[in-house]
C-alpha atoms as a PDB file:
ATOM      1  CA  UNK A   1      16.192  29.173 -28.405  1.00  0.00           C
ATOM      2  CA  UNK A   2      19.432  27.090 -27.844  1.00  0.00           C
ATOM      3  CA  UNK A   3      18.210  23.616 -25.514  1.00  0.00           C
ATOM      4  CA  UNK A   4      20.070  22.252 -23.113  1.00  0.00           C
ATOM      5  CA  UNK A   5      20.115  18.938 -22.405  1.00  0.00           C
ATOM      6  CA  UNK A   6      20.338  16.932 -18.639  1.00  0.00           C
ATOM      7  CA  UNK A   7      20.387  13.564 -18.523  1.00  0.00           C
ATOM      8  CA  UNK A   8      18.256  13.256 -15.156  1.00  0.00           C
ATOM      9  CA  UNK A   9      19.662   9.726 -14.561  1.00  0.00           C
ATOM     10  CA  UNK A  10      23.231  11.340 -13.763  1.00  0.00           C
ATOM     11  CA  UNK A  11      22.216  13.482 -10.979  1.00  0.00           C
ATOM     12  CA  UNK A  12      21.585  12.441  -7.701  1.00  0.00           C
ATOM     13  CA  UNK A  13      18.753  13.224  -6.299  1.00  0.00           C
ATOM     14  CA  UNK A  14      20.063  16.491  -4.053  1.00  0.00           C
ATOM     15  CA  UNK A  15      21.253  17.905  -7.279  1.00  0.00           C
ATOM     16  CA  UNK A  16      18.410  17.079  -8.764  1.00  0.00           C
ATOM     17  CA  UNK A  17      16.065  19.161  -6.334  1.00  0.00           C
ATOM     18  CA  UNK A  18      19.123  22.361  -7.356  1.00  0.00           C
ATOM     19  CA  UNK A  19      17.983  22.046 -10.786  1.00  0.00           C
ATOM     20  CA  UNK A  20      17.372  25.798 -12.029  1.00  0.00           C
ATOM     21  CA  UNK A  21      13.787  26.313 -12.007  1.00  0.00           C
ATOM     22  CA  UNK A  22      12.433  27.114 -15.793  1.00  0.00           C
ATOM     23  CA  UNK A  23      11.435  30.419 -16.789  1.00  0.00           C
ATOM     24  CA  UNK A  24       9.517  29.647 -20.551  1.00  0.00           C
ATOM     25  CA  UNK A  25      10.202  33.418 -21.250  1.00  0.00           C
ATOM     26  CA  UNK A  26      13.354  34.091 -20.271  1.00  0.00           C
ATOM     27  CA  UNK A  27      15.442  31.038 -19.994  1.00  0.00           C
ATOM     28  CA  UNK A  28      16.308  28.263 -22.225  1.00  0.00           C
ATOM     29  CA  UNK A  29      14.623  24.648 -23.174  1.00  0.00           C
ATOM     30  CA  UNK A  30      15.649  21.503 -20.205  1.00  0.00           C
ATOM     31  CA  UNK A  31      14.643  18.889 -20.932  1.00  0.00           C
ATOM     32  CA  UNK A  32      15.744  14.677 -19.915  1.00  0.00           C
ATOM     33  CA  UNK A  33      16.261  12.010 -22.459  1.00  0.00           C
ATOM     34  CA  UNK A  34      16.786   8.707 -22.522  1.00  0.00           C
ATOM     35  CA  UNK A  35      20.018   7.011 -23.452  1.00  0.00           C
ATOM     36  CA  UNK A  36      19.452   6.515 -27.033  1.00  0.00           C
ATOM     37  CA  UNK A  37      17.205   8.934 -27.580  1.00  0.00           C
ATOM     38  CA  UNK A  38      17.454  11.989 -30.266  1.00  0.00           C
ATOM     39  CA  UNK A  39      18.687  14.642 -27.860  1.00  0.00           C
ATOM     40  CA  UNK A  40      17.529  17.500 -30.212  1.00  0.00           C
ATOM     41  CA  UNK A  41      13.530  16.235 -30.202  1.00  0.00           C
ATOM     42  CA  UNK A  42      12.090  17.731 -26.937  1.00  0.00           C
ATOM     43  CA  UNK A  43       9.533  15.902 -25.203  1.00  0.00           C
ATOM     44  CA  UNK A  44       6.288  17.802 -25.440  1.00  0.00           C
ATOM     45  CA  UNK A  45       6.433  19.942 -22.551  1.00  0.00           C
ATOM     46  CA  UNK A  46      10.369  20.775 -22.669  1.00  0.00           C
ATOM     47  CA  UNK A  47       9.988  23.724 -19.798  1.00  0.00           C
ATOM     48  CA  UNK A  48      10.817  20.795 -17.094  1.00  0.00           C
ATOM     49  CA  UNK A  49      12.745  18.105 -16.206  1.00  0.00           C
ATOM     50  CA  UNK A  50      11.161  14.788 -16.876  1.00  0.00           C
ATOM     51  CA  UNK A  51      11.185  11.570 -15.362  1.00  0.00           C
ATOM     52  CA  UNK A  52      12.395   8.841 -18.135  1.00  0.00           C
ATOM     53  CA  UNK A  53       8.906   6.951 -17.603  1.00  0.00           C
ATOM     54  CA  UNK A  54       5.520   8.550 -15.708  1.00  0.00           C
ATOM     55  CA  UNK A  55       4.197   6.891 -12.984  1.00  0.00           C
ATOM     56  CA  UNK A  56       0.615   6.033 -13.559  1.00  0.00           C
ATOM     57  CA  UNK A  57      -0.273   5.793  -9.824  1.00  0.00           C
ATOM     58  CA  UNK A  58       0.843   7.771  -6.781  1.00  0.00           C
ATOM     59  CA  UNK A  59       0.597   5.012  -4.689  1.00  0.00           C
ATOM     60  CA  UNK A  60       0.153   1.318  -4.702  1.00  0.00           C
ATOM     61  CA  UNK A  61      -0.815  -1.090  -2.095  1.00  0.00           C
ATOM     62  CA  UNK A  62       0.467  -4.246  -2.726  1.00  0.00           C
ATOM     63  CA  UNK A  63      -2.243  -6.909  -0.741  1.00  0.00           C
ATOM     64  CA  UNK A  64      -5.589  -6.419  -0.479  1.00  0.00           C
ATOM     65  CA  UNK A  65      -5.797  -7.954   3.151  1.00  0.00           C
ATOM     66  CA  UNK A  66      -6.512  -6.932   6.620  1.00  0.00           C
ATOM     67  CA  UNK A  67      -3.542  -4.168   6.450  1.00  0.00           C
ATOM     68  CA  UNK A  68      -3.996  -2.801   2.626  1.00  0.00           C
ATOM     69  CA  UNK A  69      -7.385  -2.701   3.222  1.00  0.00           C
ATOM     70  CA  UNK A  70      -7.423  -0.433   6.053  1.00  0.00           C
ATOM     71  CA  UNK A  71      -4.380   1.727   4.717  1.00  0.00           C
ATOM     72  CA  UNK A  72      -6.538   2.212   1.471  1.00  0.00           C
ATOM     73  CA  UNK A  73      -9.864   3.409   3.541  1.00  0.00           C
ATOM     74  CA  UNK A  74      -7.795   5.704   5.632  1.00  0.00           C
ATOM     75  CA  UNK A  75      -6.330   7.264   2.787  1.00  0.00           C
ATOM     76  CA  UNK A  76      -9.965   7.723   1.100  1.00  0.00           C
ATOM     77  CA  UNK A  77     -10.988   8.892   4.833  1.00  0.00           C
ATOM     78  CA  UNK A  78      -8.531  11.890   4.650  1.00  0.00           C
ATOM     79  CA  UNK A  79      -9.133  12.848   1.416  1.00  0.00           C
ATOM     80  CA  UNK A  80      -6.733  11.073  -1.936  1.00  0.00           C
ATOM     81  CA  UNK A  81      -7.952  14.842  -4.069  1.00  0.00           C
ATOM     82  CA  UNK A  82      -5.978  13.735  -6.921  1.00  0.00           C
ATOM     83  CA  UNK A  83      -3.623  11.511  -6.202  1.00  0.00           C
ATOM     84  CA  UNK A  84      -4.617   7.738  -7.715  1.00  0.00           C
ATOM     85  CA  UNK A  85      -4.409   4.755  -5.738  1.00  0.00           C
ATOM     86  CA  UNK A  86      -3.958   1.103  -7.239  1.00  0.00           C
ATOM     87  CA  UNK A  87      -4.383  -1.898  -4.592  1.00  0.00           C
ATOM     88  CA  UNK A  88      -2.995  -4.992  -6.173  1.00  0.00           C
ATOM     89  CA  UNK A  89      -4.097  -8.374  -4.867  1.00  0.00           C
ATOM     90  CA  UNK A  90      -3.871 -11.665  -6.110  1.00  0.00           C
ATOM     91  CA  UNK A  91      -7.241 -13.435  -4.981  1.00  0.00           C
ATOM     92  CA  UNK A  92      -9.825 -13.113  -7.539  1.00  0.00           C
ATOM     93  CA  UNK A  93     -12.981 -12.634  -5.247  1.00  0.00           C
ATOM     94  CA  UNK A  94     -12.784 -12.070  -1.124  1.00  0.00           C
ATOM     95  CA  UNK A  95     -14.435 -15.175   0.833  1.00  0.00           C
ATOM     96  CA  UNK A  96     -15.230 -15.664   4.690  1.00  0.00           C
ATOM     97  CA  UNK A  97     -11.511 -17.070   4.979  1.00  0.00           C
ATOM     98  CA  UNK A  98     -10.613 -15.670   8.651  1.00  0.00           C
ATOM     99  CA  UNK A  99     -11.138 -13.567  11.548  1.00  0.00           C
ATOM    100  CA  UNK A 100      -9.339 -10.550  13.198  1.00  0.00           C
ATOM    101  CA  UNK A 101      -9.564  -9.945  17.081  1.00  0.00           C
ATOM    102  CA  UNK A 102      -7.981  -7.294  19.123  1.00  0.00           C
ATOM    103  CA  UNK A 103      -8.945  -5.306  22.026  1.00  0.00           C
ATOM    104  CA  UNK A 104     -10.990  -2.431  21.499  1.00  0.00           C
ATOM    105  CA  UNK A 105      -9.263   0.222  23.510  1.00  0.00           C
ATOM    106  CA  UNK A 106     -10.152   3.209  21.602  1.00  0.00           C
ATOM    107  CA  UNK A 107     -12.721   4.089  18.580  1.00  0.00           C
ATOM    108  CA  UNK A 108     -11.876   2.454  15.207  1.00  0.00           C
ATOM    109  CA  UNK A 109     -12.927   2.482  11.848  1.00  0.00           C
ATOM    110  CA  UNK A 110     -14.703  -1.439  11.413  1.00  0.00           C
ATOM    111  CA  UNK A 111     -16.398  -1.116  14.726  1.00  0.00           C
ATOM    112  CA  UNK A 112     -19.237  -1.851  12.774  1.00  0.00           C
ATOM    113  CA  UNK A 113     -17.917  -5.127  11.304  1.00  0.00           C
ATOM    114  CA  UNK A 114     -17.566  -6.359  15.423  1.00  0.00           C
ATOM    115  CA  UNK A 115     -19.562  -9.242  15.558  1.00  0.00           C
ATOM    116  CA  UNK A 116     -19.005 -10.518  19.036  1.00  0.00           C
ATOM    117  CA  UNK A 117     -17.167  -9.376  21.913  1.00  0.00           C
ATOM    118  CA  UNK A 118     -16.215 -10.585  25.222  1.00  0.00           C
ATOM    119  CA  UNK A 119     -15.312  -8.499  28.992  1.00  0.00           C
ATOM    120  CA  UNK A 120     -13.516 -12.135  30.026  1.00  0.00           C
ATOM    121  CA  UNK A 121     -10.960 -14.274  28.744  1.00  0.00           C
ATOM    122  CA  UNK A 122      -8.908 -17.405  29.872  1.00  0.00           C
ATOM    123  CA  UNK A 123      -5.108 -17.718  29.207  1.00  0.00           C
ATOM    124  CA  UNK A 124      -3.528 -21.444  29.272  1.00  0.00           C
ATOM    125  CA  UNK A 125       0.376 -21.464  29.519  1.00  0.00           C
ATOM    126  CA  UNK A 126       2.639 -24.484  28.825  1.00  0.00           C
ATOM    127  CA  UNK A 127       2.020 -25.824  32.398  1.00  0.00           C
ATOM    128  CA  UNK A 128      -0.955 -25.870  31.677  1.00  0.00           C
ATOM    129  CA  UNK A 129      -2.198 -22.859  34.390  1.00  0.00           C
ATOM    130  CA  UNK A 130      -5.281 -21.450  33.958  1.00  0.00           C
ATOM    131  CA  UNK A 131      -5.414 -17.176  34.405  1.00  0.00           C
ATOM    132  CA  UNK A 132      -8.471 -15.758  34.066  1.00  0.00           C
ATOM    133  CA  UNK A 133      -9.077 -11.820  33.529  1.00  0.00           C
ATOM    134  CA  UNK A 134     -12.034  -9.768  33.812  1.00  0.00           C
ATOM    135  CA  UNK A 135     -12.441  -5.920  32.555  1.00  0.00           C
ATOM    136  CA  UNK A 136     -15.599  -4.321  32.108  1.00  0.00           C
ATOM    137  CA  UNK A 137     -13.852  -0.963  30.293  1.00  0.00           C
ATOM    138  CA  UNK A 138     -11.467  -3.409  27.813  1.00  0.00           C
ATOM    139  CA  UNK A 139     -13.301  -5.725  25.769  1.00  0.00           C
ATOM    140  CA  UNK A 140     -12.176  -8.455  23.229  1.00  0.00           C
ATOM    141  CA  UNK A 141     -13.659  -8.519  19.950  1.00  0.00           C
ATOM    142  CA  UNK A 142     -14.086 -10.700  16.843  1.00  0.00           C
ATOM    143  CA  UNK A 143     -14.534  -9.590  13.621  1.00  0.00           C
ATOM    144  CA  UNK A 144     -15.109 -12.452  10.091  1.00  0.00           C
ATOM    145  CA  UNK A 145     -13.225 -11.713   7.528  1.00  0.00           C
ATOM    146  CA  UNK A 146     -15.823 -11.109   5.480  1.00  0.00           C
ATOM    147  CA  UNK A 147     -17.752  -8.559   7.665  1.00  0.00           C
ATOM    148  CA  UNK A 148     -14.609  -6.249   7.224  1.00  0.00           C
ATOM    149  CA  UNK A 149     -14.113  -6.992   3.734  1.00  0.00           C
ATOM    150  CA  UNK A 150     -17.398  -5.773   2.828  1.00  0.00           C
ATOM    151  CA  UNK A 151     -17.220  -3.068   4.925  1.00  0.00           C
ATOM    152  CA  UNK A 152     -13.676  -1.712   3.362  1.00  0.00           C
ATOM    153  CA  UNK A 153     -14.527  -2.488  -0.061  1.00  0.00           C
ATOM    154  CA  UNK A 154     -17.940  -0.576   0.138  1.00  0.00           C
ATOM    155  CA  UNK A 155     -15.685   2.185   1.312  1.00  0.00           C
ATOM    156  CA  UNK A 156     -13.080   1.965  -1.496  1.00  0.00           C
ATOM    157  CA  UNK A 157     -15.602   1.397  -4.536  1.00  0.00           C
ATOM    158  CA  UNK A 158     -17.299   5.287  -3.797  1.00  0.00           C
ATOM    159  CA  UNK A 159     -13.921   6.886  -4.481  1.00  0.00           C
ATOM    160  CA  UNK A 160     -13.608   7.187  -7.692  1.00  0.00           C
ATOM    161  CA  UNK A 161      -8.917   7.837  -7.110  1.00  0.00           C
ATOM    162  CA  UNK A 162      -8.871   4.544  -6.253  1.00  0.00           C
ATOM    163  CA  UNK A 163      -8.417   0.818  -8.218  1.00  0.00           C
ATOM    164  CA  UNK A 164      -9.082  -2.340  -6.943  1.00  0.00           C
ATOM    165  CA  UNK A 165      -7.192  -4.801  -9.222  1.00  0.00           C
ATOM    166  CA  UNK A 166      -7.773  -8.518  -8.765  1.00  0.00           C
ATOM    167  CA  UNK A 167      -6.018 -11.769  -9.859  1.00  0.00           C
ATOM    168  CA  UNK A 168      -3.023  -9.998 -10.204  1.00  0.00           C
ATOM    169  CA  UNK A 169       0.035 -11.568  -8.573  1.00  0.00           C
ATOM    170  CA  UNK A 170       3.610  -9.490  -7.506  1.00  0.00           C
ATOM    171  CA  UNK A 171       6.572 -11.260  -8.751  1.00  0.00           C
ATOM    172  CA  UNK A 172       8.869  -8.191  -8.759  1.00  0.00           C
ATOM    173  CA  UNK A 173       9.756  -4.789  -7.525  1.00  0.00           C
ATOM    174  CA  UNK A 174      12.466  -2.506  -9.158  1.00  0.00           C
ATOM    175  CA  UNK A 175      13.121   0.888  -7.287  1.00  0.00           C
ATOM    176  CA  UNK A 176      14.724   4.168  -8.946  1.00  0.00           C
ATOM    177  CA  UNK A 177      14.634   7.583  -7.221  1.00  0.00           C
ATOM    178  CA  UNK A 178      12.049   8.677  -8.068  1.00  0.00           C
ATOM    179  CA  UNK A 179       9.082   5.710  -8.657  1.00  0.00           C
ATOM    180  CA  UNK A 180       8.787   1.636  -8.679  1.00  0.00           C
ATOM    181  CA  UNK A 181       7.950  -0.512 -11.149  1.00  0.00           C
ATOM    182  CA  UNK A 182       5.855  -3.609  -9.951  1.00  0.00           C
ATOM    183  CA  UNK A 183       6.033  -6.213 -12.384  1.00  0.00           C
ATOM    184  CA  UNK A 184       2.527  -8.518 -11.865  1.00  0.00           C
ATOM    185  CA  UNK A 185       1.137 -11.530 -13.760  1.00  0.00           C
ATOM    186  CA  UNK A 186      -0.852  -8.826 -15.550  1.00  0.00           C
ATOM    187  CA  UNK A 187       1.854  -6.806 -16.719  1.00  0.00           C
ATOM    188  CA  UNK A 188       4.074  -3.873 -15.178  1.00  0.00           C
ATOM    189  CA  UNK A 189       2.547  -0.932 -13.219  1.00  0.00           C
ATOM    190  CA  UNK A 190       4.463   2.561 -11.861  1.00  0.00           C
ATOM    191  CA  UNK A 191       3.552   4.182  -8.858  1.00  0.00           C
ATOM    192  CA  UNK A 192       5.630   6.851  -6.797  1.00  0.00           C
ATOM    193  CA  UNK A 193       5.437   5.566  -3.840  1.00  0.00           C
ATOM    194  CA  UNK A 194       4.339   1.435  -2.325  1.00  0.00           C
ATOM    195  CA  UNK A 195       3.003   0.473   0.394  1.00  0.00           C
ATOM    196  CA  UNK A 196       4.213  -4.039   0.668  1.00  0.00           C
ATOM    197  CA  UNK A 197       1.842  -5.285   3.218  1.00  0.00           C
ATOM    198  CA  UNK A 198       2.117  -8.911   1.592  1.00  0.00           C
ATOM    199  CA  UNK A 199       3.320 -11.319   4.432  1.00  0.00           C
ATOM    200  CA  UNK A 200       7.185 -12.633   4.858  1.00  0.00           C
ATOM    201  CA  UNK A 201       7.134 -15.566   2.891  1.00  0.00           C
ATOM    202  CA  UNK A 202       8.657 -17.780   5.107  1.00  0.00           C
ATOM    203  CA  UNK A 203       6.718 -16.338   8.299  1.00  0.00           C
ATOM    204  CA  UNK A 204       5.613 -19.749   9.014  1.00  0.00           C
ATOM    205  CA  UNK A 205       8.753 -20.991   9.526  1.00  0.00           C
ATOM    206  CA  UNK A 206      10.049 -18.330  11.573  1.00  0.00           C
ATOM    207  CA  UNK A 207       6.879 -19.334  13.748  1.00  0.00           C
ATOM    208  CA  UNK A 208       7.586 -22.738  13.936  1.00  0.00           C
ATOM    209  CA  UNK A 209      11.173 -22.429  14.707  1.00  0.00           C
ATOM    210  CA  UNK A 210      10.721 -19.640  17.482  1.00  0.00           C
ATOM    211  CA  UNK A 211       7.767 -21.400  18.623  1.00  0.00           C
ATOM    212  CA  UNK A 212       5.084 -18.165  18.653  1.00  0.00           C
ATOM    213  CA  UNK A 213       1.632 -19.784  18.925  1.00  0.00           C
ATOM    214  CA  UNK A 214      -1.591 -18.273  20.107  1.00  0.00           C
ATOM    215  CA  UNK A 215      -4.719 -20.784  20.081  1.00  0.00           C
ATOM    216  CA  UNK A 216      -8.054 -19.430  20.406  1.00  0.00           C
ATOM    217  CA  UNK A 217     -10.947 -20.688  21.385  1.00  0.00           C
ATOM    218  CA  UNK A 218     -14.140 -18.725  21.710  1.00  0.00           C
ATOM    219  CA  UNK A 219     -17.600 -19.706  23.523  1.00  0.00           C
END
């Protein structure tokens, strides 16, 4: 059986999705190598086009915080089947290091995590005005970081498609057509598709400068 050969990195991806689908019987070996490689050895399933490296994840959550957290129990809420989930997060154990408060205006996952809540609330502008509010059907709650974390990660450890992997730092992200590799302090990972919910790095300073502040004080 004569093979013929496609070097998958030439095509874009449109004419890589018109690739003749593979008949084993009937039509001939395709198969993707990589520069360099011996174009007459096959990989060992030559009855598809390959990628030049398989991902190891299908998706990766890059920060294991408030939003990666959440994304990752959703995901496991709906049902992963057998897709494989990495979260990647550079602390190396979660502490009581924060809070989260919004207002609880429909049914949410953590409601269990709520630890205090509040039907009034005080606002204090630059002139130093006092508004107060009062709502018996909106409330404001107040969840410790470490109420939700334990709450998310008890989620996260019964699934068995997904990784929690700590200590391990992002330094870089390189993007093909088809997966990313995310080079970490721990070495390089592949997933298909990632979710970046680190923060901006200079987020502070974009606070500062367009001075954003919201100071809360609860009783």
């Amino acid at each position: 059986m004569k093979s013929i050969v496609y070097d998958y990195q030439q095509f874009p991806l449109k004419q890589r999705e018109l690739l003749p689908e593979i008949d084993a019987a009937q039509k001939p070996e395709v198969f993707a190598c990589n520069q360099g490689e011996n174009r007459d050895s096959p990989p060992d399933n030559p009855h598809r086009v390959r990628l030049q490296r398989e991902p190891l994840y299908d998706y990766a959550i890059l920060g294991g915080g408030c939003a990666g957290l959440a994304l990752a129990v959703a995901l496991s809420d709906r049902g992963l089947k057998e897709k494989k989930l990495i979260i990647l997060e550079p602390r190396n154990a979660y502490q009581n290091d924060r809070t989260w408060c919004y207002w609880n205006v429909f049914p949410q996952r953590f409601a269990s995590a709520v630890t205090h809540h509040w039907n009034q609330w005080r606002v204090i502008n630059q002139q130093q005005q006092v508004i107060t509010h009062h709502s018996e059907r909106y409330q404001y709650v107040y969840i410790p970081g470490i109420a939700f974390y334990e709450q998310a990660l008890a989620i996260i450890q019964t699934n068995p498609q997904i990784t929690l992997q700590l200590d391990t730092a992002v330094q870089a992200l390189a993007e093909s057509d088809d997966y990313v590799t995310i080079k970490t302090n721990q070495g390089e990972i592949v997933a298909k598709q990632v979710f970046d919910s680190r923060p901006l790095k200079n987020l502070k300073e974009i606070c500062t400068a367009q001075k954003n502040y919201l100071l809360q004080c609860f009783r």
